[in-house]
Protein backbone atom coordinates (compact mmCIF):
# COMPACT_ATOMS: atom_id res chain seq x y z
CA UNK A 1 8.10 66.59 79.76
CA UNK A 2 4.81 66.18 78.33
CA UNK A 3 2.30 67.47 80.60
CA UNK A 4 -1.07 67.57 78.39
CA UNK A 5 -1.87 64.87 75.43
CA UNK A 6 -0.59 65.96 71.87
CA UNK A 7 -1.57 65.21 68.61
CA UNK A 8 1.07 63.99 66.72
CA UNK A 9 0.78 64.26 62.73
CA UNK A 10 2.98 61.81 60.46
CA UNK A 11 4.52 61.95 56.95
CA UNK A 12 5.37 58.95 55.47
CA UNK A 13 4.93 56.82 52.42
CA UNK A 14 1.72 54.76 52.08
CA UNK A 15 2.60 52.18 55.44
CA UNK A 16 2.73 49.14 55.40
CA UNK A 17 2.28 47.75 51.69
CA UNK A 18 5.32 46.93 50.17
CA UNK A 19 7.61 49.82 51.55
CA UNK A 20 10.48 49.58 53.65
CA UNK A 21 9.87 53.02 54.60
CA UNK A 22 6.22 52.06 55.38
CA UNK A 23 6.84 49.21 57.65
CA UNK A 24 9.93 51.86 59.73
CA UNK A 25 7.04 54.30 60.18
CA UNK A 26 4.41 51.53 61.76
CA UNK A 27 7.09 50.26 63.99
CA UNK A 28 7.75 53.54 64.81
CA UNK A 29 4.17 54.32 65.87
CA UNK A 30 3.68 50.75 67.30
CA UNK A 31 6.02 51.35 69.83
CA UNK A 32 5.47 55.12 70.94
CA UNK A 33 2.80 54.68 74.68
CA UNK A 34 0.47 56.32 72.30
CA UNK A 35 -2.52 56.43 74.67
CA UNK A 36 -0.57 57.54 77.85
CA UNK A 37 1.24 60.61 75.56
CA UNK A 38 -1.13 61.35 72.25
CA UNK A 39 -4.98 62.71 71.67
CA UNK A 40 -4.39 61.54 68.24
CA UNK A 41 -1.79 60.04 65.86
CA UNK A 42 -2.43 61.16 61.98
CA UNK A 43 -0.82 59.67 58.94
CA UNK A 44 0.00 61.77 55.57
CA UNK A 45 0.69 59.32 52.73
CA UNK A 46 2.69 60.97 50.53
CA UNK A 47 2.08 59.97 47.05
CA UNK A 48 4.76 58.37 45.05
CA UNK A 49 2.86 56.75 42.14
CA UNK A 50 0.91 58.89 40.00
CA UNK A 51 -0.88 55.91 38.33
CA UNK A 52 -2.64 55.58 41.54
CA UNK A 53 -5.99 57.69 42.58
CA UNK A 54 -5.30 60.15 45.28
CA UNK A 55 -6.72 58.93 48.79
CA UNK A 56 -7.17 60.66 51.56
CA UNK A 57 -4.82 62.62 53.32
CA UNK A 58 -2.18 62.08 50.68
CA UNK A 59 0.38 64.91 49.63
CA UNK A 60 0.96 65.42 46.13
CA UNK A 61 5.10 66.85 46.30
CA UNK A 62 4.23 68.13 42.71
CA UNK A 63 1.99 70.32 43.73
CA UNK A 64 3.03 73.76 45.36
CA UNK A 65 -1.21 74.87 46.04
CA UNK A 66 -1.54 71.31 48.05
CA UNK A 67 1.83 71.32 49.43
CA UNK A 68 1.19 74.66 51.20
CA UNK A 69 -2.75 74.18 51.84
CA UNK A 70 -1.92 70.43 53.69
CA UNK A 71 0.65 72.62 55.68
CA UNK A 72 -1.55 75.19 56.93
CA UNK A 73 -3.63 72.14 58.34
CA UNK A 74 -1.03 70.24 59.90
CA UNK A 75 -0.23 73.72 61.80
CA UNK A 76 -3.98 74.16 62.72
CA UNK A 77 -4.87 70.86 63.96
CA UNK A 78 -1.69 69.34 65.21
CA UNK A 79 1.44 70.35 68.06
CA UNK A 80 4.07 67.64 66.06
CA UNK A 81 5.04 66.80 63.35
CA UNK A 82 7.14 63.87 62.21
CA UNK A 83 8.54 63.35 58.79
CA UNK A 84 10.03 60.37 57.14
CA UNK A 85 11.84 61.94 54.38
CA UNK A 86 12.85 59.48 51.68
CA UNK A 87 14.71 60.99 48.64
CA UNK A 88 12.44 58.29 47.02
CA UNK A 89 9.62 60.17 47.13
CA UNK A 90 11.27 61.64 43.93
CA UNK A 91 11.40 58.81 41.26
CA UNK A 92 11.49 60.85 38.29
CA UNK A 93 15.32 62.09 37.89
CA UNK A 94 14.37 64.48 35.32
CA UNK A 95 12.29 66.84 37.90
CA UNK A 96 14.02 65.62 41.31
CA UNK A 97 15.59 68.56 41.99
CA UNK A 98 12.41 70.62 41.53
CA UNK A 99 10.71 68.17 43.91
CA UNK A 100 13.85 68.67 46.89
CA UNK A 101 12.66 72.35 46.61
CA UNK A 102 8.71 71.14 46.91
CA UNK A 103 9.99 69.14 49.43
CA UNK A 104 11.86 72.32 51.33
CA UNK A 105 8.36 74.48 50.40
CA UNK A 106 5.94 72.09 52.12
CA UNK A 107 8.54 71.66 55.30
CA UNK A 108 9.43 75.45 55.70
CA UNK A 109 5.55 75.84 55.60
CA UNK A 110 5.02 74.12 58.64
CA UNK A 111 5.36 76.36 61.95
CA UNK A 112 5.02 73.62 64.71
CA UNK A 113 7.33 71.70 65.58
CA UNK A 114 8.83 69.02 62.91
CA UNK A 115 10.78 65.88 63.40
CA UNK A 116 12.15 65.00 60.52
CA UNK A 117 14.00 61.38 60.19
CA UNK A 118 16.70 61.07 57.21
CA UNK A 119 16.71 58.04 54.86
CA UNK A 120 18.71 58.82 51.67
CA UNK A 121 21.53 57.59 49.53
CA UNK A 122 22.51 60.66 48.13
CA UNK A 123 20.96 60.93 44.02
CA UNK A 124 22.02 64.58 44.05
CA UNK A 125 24.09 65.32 46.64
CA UNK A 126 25.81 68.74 45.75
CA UNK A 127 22.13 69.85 45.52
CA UNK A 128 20.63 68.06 48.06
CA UNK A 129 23.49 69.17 50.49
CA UNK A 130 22.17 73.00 49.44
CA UNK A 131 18.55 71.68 50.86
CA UNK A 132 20.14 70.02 53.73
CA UNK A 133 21.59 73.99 54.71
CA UNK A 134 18.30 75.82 54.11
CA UNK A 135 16.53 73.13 56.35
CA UNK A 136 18.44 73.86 59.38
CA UNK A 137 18.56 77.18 59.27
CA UNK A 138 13.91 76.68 60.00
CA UNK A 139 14.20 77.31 63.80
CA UNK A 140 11.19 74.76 64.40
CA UNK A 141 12.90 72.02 62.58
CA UNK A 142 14.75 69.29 64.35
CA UNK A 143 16.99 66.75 61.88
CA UNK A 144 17.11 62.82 62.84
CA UNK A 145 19.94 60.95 61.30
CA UNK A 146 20.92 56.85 61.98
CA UNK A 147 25.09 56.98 62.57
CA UNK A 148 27.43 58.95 64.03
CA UNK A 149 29.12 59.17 60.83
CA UNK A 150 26.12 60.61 59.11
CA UNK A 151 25.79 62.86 61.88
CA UNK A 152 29.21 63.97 61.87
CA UNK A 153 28.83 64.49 57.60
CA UNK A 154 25.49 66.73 58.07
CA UNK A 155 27.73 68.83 61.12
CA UNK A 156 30.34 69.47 58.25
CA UNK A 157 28.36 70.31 55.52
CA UNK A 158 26.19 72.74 57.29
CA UNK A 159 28.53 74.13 60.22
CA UNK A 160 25.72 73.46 62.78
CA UNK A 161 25.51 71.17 65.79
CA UNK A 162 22.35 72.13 66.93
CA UNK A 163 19.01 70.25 65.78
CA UNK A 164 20.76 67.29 64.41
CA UNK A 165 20.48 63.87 66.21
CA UNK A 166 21.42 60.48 66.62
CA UNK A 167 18.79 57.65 66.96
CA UNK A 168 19.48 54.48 65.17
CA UNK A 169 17.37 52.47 62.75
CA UNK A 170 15.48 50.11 65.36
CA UNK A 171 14.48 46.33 64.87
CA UNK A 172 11.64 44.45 66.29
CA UNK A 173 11.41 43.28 69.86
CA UNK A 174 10.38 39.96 68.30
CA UNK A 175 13.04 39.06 66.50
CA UNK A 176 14.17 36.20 67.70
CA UNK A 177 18.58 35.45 68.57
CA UNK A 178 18.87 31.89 66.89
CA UNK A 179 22.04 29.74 68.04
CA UNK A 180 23.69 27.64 65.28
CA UNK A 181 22.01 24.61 66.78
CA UNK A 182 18.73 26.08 65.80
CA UNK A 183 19.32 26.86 62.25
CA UNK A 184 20.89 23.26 61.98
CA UNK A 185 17.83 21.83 63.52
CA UNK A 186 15.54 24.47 61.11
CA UNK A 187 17.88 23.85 57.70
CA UNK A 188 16.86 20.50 58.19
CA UNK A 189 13.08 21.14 58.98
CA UNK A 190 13.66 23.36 55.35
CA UNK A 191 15.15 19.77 53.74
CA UNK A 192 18.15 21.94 53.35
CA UNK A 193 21.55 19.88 53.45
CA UNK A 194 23.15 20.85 56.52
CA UNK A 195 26.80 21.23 55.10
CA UNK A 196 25.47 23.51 52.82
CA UNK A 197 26.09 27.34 53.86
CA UNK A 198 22.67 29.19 53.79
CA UNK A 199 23.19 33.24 52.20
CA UNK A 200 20.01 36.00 51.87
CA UNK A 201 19.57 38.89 50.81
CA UNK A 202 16.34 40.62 51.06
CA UNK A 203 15.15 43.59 49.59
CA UNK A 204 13.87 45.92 46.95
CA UNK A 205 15.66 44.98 43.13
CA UNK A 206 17.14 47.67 41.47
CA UNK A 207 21.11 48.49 40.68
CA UNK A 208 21.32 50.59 44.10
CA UNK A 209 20.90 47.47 45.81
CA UNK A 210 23.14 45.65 43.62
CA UNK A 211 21.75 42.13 43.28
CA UNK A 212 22.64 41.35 40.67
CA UNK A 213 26.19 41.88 40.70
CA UNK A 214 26.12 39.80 43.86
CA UNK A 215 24.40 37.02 42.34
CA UNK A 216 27.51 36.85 39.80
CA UNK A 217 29.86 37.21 42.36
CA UNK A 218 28.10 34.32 44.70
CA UNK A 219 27.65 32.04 41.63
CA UNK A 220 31.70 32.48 40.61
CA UNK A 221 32.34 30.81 44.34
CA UNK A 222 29.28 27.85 43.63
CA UNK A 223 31.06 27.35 40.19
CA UNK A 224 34.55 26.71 42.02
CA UNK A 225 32.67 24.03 44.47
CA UNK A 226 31.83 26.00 47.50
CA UNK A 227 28.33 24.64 48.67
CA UNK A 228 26.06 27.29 49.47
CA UNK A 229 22.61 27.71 48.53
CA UNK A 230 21.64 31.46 48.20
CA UNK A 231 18.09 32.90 48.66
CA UNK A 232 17.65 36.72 46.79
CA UNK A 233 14.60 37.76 47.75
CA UNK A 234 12.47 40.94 47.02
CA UNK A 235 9.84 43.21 45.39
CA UNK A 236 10.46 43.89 41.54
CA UNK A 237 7.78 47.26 42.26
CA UNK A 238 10.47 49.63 41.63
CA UNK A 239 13.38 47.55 39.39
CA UNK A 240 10.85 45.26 37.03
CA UNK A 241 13.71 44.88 34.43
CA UNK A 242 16.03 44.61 36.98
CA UNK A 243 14.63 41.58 38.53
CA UNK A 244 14.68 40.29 34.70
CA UNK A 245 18.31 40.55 34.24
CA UNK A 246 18.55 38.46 37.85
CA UNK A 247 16.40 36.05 36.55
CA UNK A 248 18.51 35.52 33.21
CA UNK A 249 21.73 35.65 34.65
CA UNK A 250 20.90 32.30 37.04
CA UNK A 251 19.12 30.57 34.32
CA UNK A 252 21.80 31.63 32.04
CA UNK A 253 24.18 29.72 34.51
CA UNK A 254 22.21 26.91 35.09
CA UNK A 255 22.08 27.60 38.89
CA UNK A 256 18.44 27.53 39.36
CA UNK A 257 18.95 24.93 42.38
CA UNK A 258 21.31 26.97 44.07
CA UNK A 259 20.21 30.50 43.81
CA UNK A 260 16.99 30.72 44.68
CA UNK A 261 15.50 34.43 43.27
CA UNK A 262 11.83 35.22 44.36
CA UNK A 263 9.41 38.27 43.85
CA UNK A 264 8.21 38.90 47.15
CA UNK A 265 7.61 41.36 50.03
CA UNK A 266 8.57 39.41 53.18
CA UNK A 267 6.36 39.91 55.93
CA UNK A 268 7.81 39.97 59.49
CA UNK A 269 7.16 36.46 60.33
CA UNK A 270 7.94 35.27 56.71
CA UNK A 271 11.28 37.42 57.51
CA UNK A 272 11.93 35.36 61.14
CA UNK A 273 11.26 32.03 58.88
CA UNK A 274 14.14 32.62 56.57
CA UNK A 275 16.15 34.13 59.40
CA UNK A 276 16.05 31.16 60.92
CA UNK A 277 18.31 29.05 58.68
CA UNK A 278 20.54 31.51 57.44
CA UNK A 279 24.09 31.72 58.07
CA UNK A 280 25.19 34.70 56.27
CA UNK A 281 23.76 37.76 55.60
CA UNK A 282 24.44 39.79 52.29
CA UNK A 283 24.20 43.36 51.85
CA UNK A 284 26.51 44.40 49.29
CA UNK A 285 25.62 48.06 48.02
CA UNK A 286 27.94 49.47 45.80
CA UNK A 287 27.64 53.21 46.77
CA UNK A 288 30.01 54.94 49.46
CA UNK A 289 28.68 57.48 50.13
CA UNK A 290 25.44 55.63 51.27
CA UNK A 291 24.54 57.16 54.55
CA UNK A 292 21.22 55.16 54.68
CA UNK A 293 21.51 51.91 56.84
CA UNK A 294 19.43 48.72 55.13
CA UNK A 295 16.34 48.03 57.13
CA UNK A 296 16.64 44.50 56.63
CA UNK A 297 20.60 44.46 57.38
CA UNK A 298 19.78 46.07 60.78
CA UNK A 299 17.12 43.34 61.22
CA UNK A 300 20.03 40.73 60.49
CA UNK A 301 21.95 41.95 63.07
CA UNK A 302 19.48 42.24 66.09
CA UNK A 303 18.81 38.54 65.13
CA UNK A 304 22.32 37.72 65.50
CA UNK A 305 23.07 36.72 61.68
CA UNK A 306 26.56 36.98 60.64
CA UNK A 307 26.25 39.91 58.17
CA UNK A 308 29.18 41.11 54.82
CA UNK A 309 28.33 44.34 53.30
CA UNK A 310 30.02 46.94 51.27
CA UNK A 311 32.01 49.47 53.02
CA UNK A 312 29.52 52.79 53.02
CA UNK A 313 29.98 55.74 54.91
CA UNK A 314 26.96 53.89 57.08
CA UNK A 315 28.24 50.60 57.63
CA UNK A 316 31.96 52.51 58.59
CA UNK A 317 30.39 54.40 61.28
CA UNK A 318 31.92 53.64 64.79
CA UNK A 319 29.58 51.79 65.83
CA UNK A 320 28.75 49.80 63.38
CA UNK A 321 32.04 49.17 61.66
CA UNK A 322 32.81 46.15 64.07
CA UNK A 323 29.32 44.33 63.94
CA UNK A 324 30.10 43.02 60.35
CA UNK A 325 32.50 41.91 57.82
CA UNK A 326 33.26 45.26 55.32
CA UNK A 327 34.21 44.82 51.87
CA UNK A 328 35.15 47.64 49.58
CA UNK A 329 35.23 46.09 46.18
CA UNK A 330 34.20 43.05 44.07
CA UNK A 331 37.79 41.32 44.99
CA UNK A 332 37.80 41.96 49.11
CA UNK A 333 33.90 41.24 48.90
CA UNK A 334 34.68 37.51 47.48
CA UNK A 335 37.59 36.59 49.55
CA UNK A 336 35.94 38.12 52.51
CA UNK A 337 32.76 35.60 51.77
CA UNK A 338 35.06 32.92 51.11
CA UNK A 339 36.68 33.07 54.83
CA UNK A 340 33.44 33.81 56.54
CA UNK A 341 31.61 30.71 54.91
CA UNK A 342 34.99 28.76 56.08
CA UNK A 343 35.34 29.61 59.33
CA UNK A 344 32.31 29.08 61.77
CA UNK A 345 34.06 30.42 64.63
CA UNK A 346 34.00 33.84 62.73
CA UNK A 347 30.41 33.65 62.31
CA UNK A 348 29.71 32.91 65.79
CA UNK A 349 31.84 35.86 67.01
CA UNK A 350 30.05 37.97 64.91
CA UNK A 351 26.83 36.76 66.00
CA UNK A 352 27.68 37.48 69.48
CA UNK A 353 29.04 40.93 68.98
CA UNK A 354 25.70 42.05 66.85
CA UNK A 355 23.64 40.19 69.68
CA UNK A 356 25.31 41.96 72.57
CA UNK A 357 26.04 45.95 70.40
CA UNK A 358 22.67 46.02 68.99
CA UNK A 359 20.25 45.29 72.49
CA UNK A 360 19.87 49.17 72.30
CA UNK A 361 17.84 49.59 69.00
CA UNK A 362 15.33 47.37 69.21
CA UNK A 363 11.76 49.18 68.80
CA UNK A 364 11.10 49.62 72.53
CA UNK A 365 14.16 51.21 73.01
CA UNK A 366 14.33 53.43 70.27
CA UNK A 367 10.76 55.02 70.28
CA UNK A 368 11.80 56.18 73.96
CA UNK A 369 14.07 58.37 72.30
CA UNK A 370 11.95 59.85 69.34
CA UNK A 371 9.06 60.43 72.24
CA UNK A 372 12.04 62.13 74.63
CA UNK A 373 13.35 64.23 71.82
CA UNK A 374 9.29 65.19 70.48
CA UNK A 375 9.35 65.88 74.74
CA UNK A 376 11.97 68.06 74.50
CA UNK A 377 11.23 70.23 71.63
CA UNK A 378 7.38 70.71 72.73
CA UNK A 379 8.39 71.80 76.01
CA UNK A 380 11.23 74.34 74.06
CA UNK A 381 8.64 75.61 71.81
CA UNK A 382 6.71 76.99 74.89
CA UNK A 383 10.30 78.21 76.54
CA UNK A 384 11.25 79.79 73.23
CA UNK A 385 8.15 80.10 70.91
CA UNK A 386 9.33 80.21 67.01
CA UNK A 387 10.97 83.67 66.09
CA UNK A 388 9.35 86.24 64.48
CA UNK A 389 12.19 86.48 61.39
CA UNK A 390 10.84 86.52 57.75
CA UNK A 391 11.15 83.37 55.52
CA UNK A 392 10.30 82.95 51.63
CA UNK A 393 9.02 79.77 51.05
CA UNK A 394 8.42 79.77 47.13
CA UNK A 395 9.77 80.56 44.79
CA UNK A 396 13.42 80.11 45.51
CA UNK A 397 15.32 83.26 44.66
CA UNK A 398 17.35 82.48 41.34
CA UNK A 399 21.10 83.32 41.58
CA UNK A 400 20.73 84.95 38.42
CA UNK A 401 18.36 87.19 39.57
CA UNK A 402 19.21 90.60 41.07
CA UNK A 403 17.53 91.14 44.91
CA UNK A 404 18.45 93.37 47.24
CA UNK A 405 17.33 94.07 50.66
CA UNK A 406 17.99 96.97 52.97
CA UNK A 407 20.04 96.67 56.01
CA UNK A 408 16.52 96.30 58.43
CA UNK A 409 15.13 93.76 56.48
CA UNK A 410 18.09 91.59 56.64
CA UNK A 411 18.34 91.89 59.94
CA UNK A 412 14.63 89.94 60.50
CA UNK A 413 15.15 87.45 57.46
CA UNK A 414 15.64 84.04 58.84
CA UNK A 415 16.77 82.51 55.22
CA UNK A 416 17.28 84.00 51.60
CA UNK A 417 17.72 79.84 49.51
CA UNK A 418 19.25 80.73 46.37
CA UNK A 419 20.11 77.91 43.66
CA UNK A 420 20.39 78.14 40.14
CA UNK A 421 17.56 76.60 38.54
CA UNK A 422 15.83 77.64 35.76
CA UNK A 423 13.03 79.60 36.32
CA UNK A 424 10.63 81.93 34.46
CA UNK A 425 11.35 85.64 34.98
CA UNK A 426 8.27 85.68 35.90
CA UNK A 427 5.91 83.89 39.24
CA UNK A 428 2.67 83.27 39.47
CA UNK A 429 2.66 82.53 43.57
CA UNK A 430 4.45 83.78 46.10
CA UNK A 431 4.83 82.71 49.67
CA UNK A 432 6.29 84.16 52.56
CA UNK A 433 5.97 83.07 56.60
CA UNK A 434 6.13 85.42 59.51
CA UNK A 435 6.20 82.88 62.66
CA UNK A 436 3.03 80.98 62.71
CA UNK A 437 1.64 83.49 59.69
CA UNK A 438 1.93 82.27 55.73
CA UNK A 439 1.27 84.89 53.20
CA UNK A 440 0.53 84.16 49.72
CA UNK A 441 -0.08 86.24 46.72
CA UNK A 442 -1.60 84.90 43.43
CA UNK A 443 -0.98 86.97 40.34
CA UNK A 444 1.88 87.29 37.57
CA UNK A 445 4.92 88.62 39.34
CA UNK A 446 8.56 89.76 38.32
CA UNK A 447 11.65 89.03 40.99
CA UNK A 448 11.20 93.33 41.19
CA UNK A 449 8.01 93.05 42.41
CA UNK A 450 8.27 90.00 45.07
CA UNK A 451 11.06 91.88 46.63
CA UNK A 452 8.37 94.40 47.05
CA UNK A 453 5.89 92.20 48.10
CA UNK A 454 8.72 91.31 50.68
CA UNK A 455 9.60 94.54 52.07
CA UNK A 456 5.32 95.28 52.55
CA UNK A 457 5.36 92.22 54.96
CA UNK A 458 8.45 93.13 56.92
CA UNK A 459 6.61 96.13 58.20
CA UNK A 460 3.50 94.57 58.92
């Protein structure tokens, strides 16, 4: 247990403008009994758009110097850390691999404890999988994941059980469980025609998400005579041209009045609003080995909203398998939409199911267990204080590069991460961390002489 106030320290995106990500985070620290448990709650933005001016306490993940010097403060000032790692930080494909090692520099540089929460869809995933091992091997560093199946998936990959854990994506209290009644009586508050089935899908536009692919698929079933009215709504910020093709495709199909496409963040309430009359929910990603749940498709289902969505590695987890209707292709995802618009007994089933599975992840419930788990590491950290083994932070040792180490020093090096990128044969910084210690040395260096730059701090 916690028996003195902490100060907590959080990495995030900037929350809550316009970022899924964002909005998790301030639910997150919304719910936690701040003043009963925390001195102090501090966020880190980390900066994803370059054309913006740097604010205050933002992380640049380009930049090795800040990565390491926000580290060293985060260690000095704070006992906890918590980390919202989204492999979005990294928008620019050409460098994101160099950014997952950033990314592994700034969190091996931390020596307090770290919480870090998992939200990615897998860009890279031979490489990030590499990341994923190196992580777990940091003794202070605890991995939060949001389905059995991707906690079963990191277990594999990295032959560890330990530090990994399972708290699902939570939903607000406030949500509100609407019967069928309601959205009847709320369709036609909305002058929506009540035989008319109402589908959303909410969300950021780009291809991950798909829309527009739906949007054909939708507008094939309004073109046969199936009366549905179909709301796509979402911020263009990271899929501009994306949005575009959306756009054309409807007015290309003359289908303005029954697929309704609009540029917007949804606030919560705006969010209960549409909730309110609609029947189905749509989240139809077209990746399978998606292992990040949709924020908005967990919010569907702790309102009780029948939901379809493509059959991920997420949405066939155990426990969430049942709670929707799965579709694994273009074909199944049609006939499947088909039956459920059909059949209102379906829907209601679902609803019910979602209503009674999902009680356990709504906000209240789930900060419980990040503040039990931030309990339980705090009070191991005092049991069994961080070990005194040797870890290189940057640079990353090249495969191609020839370093040896002598029987002692392997015996106190915590983690030797090796890929095979292309770096110079020669480093201008090098950091190491001994426990709560980080050494750095600023000069020219050859792989020849950070070994012995190595070997001088093992016998320190």
């Amino acid at each position: 247990m916690i028996s003195q106030k902490r100060r907590l320290a959080v990495i995030s995106t900037h929350p809550p403008k316009d970022s899924g990500l964002g909005q998790y985070t301030i639910d997150l620290i919304n719910s936690l009994p701040i003043k009963k448990y925390f001195d102090d709650i501090h966020m880190f933005s980390v900066n994803i758009n370059k054309n913006n001016k740097r604010k205050l306490s933002e992380i640049d993940l380009t930049n090795i110097q800040d990565l390491v010097s926000t580290s060293k403060k985060i260690n000095k000032d704070y006992d906890v850390a918590s980390i919202q790692f989204d492999e979005y930080y990294f928008h620019n494909n050409d460098l994101i691999e160099l950014n997952y090692l950033n990314f592994y520099t700034f969190l091996s540089s931390i020596t307090i404890p770290v919480v870090v929460t998992l939200h990615f869809c897998f860009r890279n995933k031979r490489f990030f999988n590499k990341i994923l091992k190196s992580i777990l091997c940091l003794p202070n560093v605890h991995i939060v994941v949001h389905s059995k199946n991707h906690k079963k998936y990191i277990q594999n990959i990295t032959n560890s059980s330990g530090n990994i854990h399972l708290i699902h994506h939570g939903y607000p209290d406030d949500i509100t469980k609407f019967s069928s009644r309601e959205k009847l009586t709320y369709k036609k508050f909305r002058n929506e025609n009540e035989n008319n089935t109402i589908l959303m899908t909410l969300g950021y536009f780009g291809e991950w998400k798909n829309q527009l692919n739906t949007i054909k698929l939708v507008a094939d079933l309004i073109e046969d005579g199936i009366k549905i009215r179909y709301y796509v709504i979402g911020s263009d910020v990271y899929g501009k041209d994306y949005y575009l093709q959306c756009k054309k495709e409807i007015e290309s199909r003359r289908l303005t009045k029954y697929i309704i496409l609009k540029n917007e963040y949804l606030s919560r309430e705006r969010f209960n609003l549409y909730m309110k009359c609609t029947d189905i929910y749509i989240a139809y990603h077209k990746n399978y080995e998606n292992l990040n749940p949709s924020g908005t498709l967990i919010y569907a289902l702790g309102a009780g909203t029948p939901v379809i969505t493509s059959r991920t590695m997420f949405s066939s987890s155990p426990e969430i398998k049942d709670l929707s209707v799965l579709a694994k292709d273009d074909a199944e995802f049609t006939f499947r939409l088909n039956d459920l618009i059909t059949d209102g007994n379906k829907r209601k089933l679902l609803s019910r199911k979602s209503i009674d599975s999902t009680g356990q992840w709504a906000w209240s419930k789930i900060s419980q267990k990040y503040l039990k788990l931030i309990q339980k590491i705090l009070y191991d950290n005092t049991k069994f204080p961080i070990s005194n083994k040797l870890l290189l932070i940057y640079p990353f040792v090249n495969s191609s590069q020839k370093m040896t180490f002598s029987d002692e020093a392997k015996k106190i090096v915590v983690n030797i991460p090796i890929f095979n990128l292309p770096f110079s044969s020669l480093i201008n910084t090098v950091f190491f961390r001994k426990a709560n210690r980080i050494f750095q040395y600023t000069q020219l260096y050859t792989y020849l002489e950070i070994q012995t730059i190595w070997n001088k701090i093992i016998h320190n």
